[in-house]
C-alpha atoms as a PDB file:
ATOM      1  CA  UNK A   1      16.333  -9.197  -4.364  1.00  0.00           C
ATOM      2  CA  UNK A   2      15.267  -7.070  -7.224  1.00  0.00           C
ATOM      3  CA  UNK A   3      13.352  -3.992  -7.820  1.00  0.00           C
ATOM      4  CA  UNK A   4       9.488  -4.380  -9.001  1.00  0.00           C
ATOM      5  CA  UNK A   5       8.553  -2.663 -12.126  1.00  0.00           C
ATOM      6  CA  UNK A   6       8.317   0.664 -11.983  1.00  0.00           C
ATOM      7  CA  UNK A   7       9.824   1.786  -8.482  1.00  0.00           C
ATOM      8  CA  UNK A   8      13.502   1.898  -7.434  1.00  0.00           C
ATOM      9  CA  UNK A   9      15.588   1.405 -10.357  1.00  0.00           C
ATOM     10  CA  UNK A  10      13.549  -0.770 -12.322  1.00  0.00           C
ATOM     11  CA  UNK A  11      11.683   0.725 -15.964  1.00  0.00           C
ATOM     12  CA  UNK A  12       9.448   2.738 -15.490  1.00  0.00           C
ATOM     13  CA  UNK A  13       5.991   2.586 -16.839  1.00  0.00           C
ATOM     14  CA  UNK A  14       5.290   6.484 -17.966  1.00  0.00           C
ATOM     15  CA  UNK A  15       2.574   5.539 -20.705  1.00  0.00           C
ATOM     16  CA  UNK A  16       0.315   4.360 -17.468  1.00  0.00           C
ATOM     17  CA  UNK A  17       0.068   7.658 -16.884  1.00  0.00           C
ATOM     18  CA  UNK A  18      -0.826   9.171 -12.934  1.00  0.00           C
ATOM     19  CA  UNK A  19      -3.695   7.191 -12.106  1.00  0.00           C
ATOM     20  CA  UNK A  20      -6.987   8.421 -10.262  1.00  0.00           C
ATOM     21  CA  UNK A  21      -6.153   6.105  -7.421  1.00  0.00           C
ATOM     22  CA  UNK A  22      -9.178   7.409  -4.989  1.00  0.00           C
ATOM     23  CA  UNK A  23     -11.971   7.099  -7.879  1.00  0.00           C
ATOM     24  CA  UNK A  24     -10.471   3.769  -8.390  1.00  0.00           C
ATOM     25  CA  UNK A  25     -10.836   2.914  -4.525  1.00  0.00           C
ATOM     26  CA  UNK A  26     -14.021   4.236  -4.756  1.00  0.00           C
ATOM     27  CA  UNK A  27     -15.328   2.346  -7.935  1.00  0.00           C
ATOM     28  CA  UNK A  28     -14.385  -0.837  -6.378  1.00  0.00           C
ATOM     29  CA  UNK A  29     -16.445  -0.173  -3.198  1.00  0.00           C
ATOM     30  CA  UNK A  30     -19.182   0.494  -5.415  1.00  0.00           C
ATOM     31  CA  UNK A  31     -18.538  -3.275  -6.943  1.00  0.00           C
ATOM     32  CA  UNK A  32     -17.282  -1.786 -10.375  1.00  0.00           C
ATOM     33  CA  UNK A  33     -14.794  -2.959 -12.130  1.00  0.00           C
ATOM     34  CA  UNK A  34     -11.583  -0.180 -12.458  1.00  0.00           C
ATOM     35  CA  UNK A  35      -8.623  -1.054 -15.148  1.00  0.00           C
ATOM     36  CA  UNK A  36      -4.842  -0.678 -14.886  1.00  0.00           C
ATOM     37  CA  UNK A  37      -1.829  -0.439 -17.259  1.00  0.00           C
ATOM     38  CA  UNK A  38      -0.641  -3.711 -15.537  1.00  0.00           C
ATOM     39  CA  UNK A  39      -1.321  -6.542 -13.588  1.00  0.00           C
ATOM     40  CA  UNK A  40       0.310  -8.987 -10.804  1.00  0.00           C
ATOM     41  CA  UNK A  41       0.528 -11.140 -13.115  1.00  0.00           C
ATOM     42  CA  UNK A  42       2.416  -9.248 -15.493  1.00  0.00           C
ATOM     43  CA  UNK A  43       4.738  -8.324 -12.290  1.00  0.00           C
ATOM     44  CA  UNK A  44       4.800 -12.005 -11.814  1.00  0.00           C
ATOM     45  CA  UNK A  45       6.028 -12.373 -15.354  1.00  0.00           C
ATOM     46  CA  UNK A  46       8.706  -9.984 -14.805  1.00  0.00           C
ATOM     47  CA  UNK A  47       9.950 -11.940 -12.421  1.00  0.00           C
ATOM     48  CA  UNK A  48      10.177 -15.516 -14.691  1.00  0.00           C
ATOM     49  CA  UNK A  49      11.512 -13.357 -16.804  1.00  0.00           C
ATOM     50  CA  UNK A  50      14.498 -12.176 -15.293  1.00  0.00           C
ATOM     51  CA  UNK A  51      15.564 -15.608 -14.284  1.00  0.00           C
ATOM     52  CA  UNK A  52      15.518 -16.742 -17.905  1.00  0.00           C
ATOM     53  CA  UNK A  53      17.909 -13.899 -18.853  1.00  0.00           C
ATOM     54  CA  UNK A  54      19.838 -15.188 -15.623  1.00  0.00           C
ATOM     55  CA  UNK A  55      19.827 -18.150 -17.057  1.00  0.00           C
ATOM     56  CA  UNK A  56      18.471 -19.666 -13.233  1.00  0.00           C
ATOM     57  CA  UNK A  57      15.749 -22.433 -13.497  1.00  0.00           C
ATOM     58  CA  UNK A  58      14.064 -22.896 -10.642  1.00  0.00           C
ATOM     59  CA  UNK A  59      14.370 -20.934  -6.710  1.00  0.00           C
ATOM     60  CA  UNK A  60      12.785 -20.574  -3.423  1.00  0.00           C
ATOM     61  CA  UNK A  61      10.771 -17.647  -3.528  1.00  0.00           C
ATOM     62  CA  UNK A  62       9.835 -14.849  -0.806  1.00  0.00           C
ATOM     63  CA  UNK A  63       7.810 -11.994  -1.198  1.00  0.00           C
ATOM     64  CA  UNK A  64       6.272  -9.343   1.757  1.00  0.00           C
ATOM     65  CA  UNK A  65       3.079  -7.458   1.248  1.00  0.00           C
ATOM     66  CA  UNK A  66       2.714  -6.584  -1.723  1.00  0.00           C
ATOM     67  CA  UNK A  67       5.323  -8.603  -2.946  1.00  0.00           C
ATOM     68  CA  UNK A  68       4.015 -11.793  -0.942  1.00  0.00           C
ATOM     69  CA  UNK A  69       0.908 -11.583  -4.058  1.00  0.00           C
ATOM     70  CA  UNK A  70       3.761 -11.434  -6.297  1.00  0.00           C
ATOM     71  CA  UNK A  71       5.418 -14.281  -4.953  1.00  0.00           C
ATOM     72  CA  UNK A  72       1.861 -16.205  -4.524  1.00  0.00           C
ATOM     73  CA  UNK A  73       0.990 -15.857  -8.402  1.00  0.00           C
ATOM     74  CA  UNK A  74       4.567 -16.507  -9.340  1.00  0.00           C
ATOM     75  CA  UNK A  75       4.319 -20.011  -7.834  1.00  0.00           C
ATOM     76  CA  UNK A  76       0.932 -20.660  -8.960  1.00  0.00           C
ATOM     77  CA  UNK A  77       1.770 -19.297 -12.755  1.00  0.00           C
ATOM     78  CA  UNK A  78       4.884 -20.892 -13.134  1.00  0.00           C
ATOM     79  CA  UNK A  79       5.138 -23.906 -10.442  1.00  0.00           C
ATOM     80  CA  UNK A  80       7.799 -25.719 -12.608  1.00  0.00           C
ATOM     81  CA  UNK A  81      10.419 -23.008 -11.240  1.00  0.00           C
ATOM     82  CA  UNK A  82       9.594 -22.620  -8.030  1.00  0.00           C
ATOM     83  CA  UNK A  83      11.217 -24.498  -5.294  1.00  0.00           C
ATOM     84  CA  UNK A  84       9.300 -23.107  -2.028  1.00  0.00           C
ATOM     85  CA  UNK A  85       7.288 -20.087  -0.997  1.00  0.00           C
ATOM     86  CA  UNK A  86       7.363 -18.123   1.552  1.00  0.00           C
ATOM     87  CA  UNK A  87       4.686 -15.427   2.025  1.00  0.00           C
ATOM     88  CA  UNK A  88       5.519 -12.663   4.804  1.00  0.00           C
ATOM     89  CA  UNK A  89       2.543  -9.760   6.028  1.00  0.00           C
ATOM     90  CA  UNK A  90       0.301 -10.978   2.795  1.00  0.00           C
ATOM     91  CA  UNK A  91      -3.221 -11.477   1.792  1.00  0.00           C
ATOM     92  CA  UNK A  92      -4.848 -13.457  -0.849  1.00  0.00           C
ATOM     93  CA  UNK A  93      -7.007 -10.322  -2.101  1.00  0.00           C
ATOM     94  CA  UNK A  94     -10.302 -12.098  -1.060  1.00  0.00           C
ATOM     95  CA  UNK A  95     -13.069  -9.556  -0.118  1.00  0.00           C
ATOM     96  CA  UNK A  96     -14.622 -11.421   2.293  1.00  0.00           C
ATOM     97  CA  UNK A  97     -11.518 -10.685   4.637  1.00  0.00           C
ATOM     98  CA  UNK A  98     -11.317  -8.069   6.910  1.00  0.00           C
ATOM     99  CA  UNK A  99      -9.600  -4.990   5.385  1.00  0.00           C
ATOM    100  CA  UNK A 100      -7.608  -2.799   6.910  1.00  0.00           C
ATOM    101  CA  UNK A 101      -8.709  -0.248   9.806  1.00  0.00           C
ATOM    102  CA  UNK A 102     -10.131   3.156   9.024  1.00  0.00           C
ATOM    103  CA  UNK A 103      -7.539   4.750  11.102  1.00  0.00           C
ATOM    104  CA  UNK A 104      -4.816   2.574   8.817  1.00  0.00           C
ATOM    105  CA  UNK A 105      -6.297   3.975   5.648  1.00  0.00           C
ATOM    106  CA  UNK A 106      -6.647   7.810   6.910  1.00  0.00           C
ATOM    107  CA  UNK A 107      -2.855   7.409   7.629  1.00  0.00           C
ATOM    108  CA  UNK A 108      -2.205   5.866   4.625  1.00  0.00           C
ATOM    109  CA  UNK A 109      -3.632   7.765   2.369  1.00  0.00           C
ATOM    110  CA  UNK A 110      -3.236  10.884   3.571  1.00  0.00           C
ATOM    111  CA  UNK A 111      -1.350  13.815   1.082  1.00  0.00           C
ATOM    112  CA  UNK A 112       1.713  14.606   1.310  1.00  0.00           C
ATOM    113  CA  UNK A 113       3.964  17.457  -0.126  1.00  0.00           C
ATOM    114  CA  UNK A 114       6.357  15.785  -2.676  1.00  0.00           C
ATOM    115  CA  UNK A 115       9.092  17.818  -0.867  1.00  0.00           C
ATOM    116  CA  UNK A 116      11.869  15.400   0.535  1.00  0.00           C
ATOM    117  CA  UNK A 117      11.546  16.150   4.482  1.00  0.00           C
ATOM    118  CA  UNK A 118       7.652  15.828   4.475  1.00  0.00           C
ATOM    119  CA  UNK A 119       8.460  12.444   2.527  1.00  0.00           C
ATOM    120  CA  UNK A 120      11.149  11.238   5.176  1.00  0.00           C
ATOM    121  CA  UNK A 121       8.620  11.946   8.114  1.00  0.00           C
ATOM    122  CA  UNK A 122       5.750  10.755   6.473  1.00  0.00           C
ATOM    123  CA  UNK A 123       7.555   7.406   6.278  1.00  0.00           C
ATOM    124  CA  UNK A 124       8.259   7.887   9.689  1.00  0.00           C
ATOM    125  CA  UNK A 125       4.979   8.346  10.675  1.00  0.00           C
ATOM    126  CA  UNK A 126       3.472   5.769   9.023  1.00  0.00           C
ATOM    127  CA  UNK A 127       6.321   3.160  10.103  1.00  0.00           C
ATOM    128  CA  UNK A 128       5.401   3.921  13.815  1.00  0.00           C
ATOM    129  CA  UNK A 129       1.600   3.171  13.209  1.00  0.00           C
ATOM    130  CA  UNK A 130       1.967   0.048  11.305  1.00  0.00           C
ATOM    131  CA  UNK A 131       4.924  -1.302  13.361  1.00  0.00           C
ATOM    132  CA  UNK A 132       3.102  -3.002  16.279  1.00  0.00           C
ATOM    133  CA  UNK A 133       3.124  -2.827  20.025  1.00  0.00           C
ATOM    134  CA  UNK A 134       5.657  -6.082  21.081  1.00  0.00           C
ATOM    135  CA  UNK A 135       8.383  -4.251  19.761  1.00  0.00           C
ATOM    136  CA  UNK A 136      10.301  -0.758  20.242  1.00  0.00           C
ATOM    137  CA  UNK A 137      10.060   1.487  16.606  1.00  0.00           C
ATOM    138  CA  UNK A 138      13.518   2.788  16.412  1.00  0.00           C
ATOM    139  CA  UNK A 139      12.478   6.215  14.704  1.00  0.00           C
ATOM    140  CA  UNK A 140      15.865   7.522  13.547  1.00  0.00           C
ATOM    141  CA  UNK A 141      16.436   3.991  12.230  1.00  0.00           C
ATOM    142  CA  UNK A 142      13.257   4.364  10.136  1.00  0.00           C
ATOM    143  CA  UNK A 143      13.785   8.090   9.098  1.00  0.00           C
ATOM    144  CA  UNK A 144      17.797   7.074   8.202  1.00  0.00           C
ATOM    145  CA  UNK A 145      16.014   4.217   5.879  1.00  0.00           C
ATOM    146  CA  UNK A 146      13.344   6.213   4.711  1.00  0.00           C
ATOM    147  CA  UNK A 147      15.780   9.065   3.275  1.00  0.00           C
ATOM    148  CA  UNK A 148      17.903   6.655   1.619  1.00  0.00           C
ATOM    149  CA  UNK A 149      15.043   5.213  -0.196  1.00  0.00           C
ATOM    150  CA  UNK A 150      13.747   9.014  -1.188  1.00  0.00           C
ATOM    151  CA  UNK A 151      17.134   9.398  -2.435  1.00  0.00           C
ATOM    152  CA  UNK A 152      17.589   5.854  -4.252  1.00  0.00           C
ATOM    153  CA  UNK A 153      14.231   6.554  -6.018  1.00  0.00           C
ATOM    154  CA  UNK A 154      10.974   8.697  -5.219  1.00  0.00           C
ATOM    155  CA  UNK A 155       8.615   8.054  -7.416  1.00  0.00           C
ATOM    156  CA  UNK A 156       4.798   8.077  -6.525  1.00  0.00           C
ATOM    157  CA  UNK A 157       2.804   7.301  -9.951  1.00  0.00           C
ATOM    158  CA  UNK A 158       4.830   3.799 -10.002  1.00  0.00           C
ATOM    159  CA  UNK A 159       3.428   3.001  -6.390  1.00  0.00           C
ATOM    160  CA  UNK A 160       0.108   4.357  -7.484  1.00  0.00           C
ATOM    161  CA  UNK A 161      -0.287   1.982 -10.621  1.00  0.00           C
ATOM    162  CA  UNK A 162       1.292  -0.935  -8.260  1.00  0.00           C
ATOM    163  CA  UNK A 163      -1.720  -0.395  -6.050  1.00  0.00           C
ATOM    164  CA  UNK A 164      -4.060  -0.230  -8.899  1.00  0.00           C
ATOM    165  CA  UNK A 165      -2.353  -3.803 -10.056  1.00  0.00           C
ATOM    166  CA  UNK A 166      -3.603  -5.332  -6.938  1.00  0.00           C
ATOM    167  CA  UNK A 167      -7.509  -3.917  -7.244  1.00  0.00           C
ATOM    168  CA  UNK A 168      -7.320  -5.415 -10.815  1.00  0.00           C
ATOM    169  CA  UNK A 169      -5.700  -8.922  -9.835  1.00  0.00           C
ATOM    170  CA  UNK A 170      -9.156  -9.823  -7.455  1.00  0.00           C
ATOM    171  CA  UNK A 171      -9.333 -12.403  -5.476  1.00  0.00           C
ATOM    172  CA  UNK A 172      -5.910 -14.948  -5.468  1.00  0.00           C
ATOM    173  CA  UNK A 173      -7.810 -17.747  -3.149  1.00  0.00           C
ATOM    174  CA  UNK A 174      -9.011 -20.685  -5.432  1.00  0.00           C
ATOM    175  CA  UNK A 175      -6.049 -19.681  -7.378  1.00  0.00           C
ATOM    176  CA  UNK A 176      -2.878 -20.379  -5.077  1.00  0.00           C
ATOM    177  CA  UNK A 177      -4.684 -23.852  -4.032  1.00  0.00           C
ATOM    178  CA  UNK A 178      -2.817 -25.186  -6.445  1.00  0.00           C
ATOM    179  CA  UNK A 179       0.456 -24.628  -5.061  1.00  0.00           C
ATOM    180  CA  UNK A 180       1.981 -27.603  -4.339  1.00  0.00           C
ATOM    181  CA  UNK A 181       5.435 -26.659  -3.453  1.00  0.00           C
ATOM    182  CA  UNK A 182       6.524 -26.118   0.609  1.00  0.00           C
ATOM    183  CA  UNK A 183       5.120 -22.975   1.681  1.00  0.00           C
ATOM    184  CA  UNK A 184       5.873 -21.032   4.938  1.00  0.00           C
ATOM    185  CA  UNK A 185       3.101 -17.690   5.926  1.00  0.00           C
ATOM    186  CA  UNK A 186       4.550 -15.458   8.374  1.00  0.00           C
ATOM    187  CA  UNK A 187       2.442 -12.910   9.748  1.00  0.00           C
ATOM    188  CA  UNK A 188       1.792 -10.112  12.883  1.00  0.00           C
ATOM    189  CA  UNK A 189      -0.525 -10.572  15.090  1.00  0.00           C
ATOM    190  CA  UNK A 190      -1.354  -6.743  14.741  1.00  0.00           C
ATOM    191  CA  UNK A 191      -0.964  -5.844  11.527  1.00  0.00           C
ATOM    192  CA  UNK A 192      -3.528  -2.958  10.501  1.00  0.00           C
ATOM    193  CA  UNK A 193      -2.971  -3.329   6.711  1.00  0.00           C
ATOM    194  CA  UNK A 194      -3.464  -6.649   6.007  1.00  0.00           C
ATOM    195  CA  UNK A 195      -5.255  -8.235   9.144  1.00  0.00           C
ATOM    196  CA  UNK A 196      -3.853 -11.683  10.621  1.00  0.00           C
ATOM    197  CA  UNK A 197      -6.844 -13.217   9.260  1.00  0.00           C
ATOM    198  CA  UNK A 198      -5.399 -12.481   5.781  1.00  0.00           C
ATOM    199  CA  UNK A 199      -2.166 -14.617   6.463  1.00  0.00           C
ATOM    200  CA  UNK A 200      -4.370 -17.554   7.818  1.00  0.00           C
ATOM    201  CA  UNK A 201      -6.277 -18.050   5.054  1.00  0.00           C
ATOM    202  CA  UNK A 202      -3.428 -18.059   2.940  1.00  0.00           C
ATOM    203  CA  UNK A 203      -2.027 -21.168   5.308  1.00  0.00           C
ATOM    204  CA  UNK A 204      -5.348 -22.847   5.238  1.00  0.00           C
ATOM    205  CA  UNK A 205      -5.541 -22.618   1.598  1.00  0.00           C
ATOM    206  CA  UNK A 206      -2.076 -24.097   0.511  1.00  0.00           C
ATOM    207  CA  UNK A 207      -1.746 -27.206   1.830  1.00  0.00           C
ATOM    208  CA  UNK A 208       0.246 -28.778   3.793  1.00  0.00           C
ATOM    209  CA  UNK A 209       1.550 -24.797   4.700  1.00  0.00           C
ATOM    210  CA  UNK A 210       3.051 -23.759   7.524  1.00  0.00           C
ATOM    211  CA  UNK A 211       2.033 -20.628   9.761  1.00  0.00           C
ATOM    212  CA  UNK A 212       4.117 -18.665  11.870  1.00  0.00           C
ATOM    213  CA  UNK A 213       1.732 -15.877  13.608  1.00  0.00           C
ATOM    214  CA  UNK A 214       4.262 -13.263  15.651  1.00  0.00           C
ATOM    215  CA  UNK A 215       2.789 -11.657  18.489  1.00  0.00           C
ATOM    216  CA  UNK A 216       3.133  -7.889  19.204  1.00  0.00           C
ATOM    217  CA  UNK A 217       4.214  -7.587  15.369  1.00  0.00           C
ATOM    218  CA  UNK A 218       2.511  -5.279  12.782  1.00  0.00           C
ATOM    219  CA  UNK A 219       2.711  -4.507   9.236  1.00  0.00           C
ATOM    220  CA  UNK A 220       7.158  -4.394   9.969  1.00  0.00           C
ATOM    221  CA  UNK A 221       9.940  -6.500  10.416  1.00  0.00           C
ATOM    222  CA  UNK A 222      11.163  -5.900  13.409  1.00  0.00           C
ATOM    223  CA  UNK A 223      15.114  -6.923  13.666  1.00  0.00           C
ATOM    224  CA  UNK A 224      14.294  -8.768  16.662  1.00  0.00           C
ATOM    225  CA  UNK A 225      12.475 -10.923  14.471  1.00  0.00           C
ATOM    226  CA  UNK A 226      15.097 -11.415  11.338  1.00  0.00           C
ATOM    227  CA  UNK A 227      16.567 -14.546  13.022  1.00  0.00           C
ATOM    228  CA  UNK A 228      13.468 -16.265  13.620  1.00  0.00           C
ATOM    229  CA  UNK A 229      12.230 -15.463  10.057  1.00  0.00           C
ATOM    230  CA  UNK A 230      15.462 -16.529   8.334  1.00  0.00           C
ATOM    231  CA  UNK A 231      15.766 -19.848  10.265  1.00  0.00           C
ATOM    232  CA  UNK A 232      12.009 -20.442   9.468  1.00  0.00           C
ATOM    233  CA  UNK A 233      12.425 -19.770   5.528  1.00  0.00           C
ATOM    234  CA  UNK A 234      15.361 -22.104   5.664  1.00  0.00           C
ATOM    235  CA  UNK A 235      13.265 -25.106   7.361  1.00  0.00           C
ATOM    236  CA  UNK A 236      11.114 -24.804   4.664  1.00  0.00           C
ATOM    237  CA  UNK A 237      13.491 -24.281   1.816  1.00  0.00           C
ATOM    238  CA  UNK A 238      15.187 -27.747   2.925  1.00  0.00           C
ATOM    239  CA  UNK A 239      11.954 -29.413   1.965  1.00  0.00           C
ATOM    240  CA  UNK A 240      12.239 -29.122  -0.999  1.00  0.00           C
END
């Protein structure tokens, strides 16, 4: 487990500069093309290239969300250090997909004061309305985790050039079906931000995958779930 670039601890990426993340949105819904100071691939990258300075060939690989693009392009970059993949609450980028509700973008995007407590509830909010309706959202869990990570590192214009990484990457489809290596997709039934659609073309598209679709389960992980996930990503890791 390791911090992307620019969030948590991880270097920061200051000569980006704040990005206009809404006229990006909206250039892309016009079909235009919008550019970034980085790419998934160069997150990718990173991520080869911390385990040559750790000196570790080759691992099984899991990635959520965002990070489940990541972990795609990783194997499909670099399949000679890759052992298996496992892609949690994910999405290939393809267009033709459903995207994610209105009411999941309103709440997504909507500003809010930089100010720690309006952060903390915020991430609150938002946890609740992604979290899905087969299991109970323990809010002072999810405010106790969201201040820690406000305190550990709050820093927006890293999270807004990560999202402008992902409009740039496109569409990850004919790309990952070249992964060869055992790959598990885990996804929620419900999940607003990347519909369930998105993790089964990811399945269909990597052969020989495995799916695991969780009923009642949104864009979380529920702890009700971490035993049935971690049992699952070992099953697959054993292919190997």
């Amino acid at each position: 487990i390791f911090d992307n670039r620019d969030v948590g601890l991880s270097s920061k990426c200051d000569e980006g500069g704040k990005p206009d993340l809404m006229g990006a949105i909206m250039a892309v819904q016009r079909g235009e093309s919008v550019e970034a100071p980085y790419s998934l691939d160069d997150m990718a990258d990173d991520s080869v290239g911390l385990l040559d300075i750790l000196d570790i060939e080759q691992v099984h690989i899991c990635g959520a969300s965002v990070g489940g693009m990541i972990a795609q392009t990783i194997a499909y970059r670099h399949p000679s250090r890759v052992l298996s993949l496992t892609s949690i609450m994910s999405t290939t980028g393809n267009p033709d997909l459903p995207q994610m509700t209105q009411k999941a973008a309103e709440i997504f995007f909507l500003p809010v004061p930089p100010e720690r407590d309006a952060q903390i509830e915020n991430q609150v909010r938002v946890g609740k309305f992604i979290y899905g309706s087969g299991f109970t959202f323990n809010e002072e869990r999810q405010r106790s985790f969201a201040a820690r990570s406000f305190d550990r590192c709050f820093y927006p214009s890293g999270v807004e050039r990560q999202m402008l990484a992902i409009m740039v990457q496109g569409n990850l489809k004919e790309k990952i079906s070249t992964i060869k290596v055992p790959t598990l997709v885990i996804h929620g039934r419900e999940d607003p931000l990347y519909p369930v659609e998105c993790g089964i073309e990811i399945a269909e598209t990597i052969q020989g995958s495995e799916l695991i679709i969780i009923e009642g389960m949104g864009h979380s992980l529920p702890p009700e779930v971490f035993n049935l996930i971690s049992d699952a990503i070992k099953r697959n890791a054993s292919k190997a």
